[in-house]
Protein backbone atom coordinates (compact mmCIF):
# COMPACT_ATOMS: atom_id res chain seq x y z
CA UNK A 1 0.00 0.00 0.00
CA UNK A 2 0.95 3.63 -0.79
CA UNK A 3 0.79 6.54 1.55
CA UNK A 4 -2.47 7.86 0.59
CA UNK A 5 -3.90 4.09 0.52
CA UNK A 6 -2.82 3.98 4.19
CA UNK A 7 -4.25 7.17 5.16
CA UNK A 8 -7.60 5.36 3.86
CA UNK A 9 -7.25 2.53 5.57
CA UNK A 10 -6.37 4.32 9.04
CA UNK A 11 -9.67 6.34 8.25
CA UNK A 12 -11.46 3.05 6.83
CA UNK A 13 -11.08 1.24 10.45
CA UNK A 14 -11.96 4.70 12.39
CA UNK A 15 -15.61 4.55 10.23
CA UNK A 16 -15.89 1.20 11.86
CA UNK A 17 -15.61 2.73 15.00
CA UNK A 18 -17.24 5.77 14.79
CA UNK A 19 -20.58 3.31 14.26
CA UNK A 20 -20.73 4.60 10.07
CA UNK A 21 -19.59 1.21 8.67
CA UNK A 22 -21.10 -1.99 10.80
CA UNK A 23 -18.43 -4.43 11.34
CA UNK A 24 -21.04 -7.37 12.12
CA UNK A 25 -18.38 -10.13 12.45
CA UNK A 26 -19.35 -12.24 15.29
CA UNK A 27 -15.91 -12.82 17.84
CA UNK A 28 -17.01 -15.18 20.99
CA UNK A 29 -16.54 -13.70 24.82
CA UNK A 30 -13.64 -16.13 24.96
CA UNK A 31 -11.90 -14.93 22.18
CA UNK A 32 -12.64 -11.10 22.46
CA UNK A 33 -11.39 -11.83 26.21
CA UNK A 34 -8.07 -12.76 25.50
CA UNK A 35 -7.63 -10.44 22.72
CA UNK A 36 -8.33 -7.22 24.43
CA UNK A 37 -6.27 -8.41 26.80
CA UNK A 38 -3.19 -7.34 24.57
CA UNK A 39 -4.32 -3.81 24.02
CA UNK A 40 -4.12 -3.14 27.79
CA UNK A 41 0.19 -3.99 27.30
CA UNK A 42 2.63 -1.72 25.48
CA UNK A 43 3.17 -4.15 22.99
CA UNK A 44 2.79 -3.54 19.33
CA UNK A 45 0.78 -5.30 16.30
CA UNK A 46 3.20 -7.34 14.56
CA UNK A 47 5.12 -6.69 11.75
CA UNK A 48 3.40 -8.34 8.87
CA UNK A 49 -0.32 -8.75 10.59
CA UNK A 50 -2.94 -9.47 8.10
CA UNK A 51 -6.54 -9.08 9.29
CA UNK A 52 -8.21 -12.20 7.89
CA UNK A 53 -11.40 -9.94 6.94
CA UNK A 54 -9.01 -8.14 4.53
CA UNK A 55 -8.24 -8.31 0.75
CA UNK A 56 -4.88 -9.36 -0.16
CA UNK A 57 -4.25 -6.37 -2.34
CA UNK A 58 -4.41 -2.43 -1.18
CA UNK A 59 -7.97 -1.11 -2.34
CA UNK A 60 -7.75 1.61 -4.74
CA UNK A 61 -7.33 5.27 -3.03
CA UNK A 62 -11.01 6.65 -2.91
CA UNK A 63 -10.22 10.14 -2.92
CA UNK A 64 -8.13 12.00 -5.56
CA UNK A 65 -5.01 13.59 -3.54
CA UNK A 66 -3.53 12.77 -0.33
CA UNK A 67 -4.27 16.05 0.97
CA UNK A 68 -8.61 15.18 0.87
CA UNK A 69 -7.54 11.57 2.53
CA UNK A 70 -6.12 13.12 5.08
CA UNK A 71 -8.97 15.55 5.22
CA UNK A 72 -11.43 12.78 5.67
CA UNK A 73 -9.01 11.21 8.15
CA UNK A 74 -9.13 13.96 10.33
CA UNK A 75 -12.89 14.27 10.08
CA UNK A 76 -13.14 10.84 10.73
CA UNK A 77 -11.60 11.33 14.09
CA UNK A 78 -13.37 14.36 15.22
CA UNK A 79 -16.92 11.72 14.16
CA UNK A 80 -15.12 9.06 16.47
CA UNK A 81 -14.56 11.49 19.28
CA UNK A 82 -18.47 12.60 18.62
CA UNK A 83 -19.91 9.23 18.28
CA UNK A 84 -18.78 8.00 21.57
CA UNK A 85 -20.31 10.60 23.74
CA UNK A 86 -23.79 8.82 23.25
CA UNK A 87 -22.66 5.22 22.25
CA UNK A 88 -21.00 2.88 24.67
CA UNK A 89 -19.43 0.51 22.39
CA UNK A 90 -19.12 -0.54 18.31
CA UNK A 91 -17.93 -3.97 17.60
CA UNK A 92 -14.46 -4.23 16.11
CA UNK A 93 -14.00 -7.33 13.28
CA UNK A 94 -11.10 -8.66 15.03
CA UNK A 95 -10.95 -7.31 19.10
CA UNK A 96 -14.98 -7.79 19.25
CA UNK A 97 -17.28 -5.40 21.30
CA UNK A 98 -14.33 -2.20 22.36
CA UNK A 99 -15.51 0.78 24.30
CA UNK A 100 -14.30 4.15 24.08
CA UNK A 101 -10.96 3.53 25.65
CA UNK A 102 -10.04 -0.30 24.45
CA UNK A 103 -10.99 1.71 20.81
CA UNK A 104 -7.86 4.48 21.61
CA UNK A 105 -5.87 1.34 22.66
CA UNK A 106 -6.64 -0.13 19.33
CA UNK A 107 -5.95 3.35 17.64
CA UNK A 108 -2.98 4.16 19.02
CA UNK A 109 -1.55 0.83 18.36
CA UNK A 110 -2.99 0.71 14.85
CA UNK A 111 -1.93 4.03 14.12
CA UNK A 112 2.01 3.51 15.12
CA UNK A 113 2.04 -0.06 13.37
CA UNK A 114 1.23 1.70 9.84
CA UNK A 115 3.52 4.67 10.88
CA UNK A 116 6.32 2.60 11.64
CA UNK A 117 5.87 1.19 8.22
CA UNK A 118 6.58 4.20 6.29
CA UNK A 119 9.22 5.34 8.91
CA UNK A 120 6.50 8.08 10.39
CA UNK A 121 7.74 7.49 13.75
């Protein structure tokens, strides 16, 4: 993936959260459980992580330049921040049901992982 194809994606994952795309994968109390369990340590996604729910190529940029995806990208924050003062949770494909602050957890680590990639931070 390109820059501006990971902008997307960063912005793609904070629609899930911000309740404007449903992510209605099903992830049992067992398994949710012991994966949230990792975004409450300091470690970091691994290098090479493929969500299964995924397609094996980039999807095409939606937006023209970089500068509107990161436009959106911001505005998808700001939504997320909004969204979450009346909902208590939005399910996430992989993590299950995340409330506001497992959500940062998954953020923040989500965020740095694709950073890292393109030497960000």
């Amino acid at each position: 993936m390109n820059g501006q194809q990971m902008v997307e994606h960063l912005a793609l994952l904070l629609k899930v959260s911000n309740g404007k795309i449903d992510a209605d994968f099903f992830v049992e109390e067992e398994k949710s459980s012991r994966r949230k369990a990792f975004l409450d340590t300091d470690n970091e996604l691994q290098v090479g992580f493929k969500a299964s729910m995924l397609s094996e190529e980039p999807v095409p940029a939606k937006f023209s330049t970089l500068k509107d995806s990161i436009e959106d990208l911001i505005l998808q924050i700001e939504s997320f921040e909004t969204h979450f003062k009346t909902n208590a949770t939005e399910n996430h494909p992989f993590f299950g049901e995340l409330d506001y602050q497992y959500w940062c957890k998954f953020h923040v680590k989500h965020f740095t992982h694709h950073f890292k990639q393109f030497n960000l931070v």
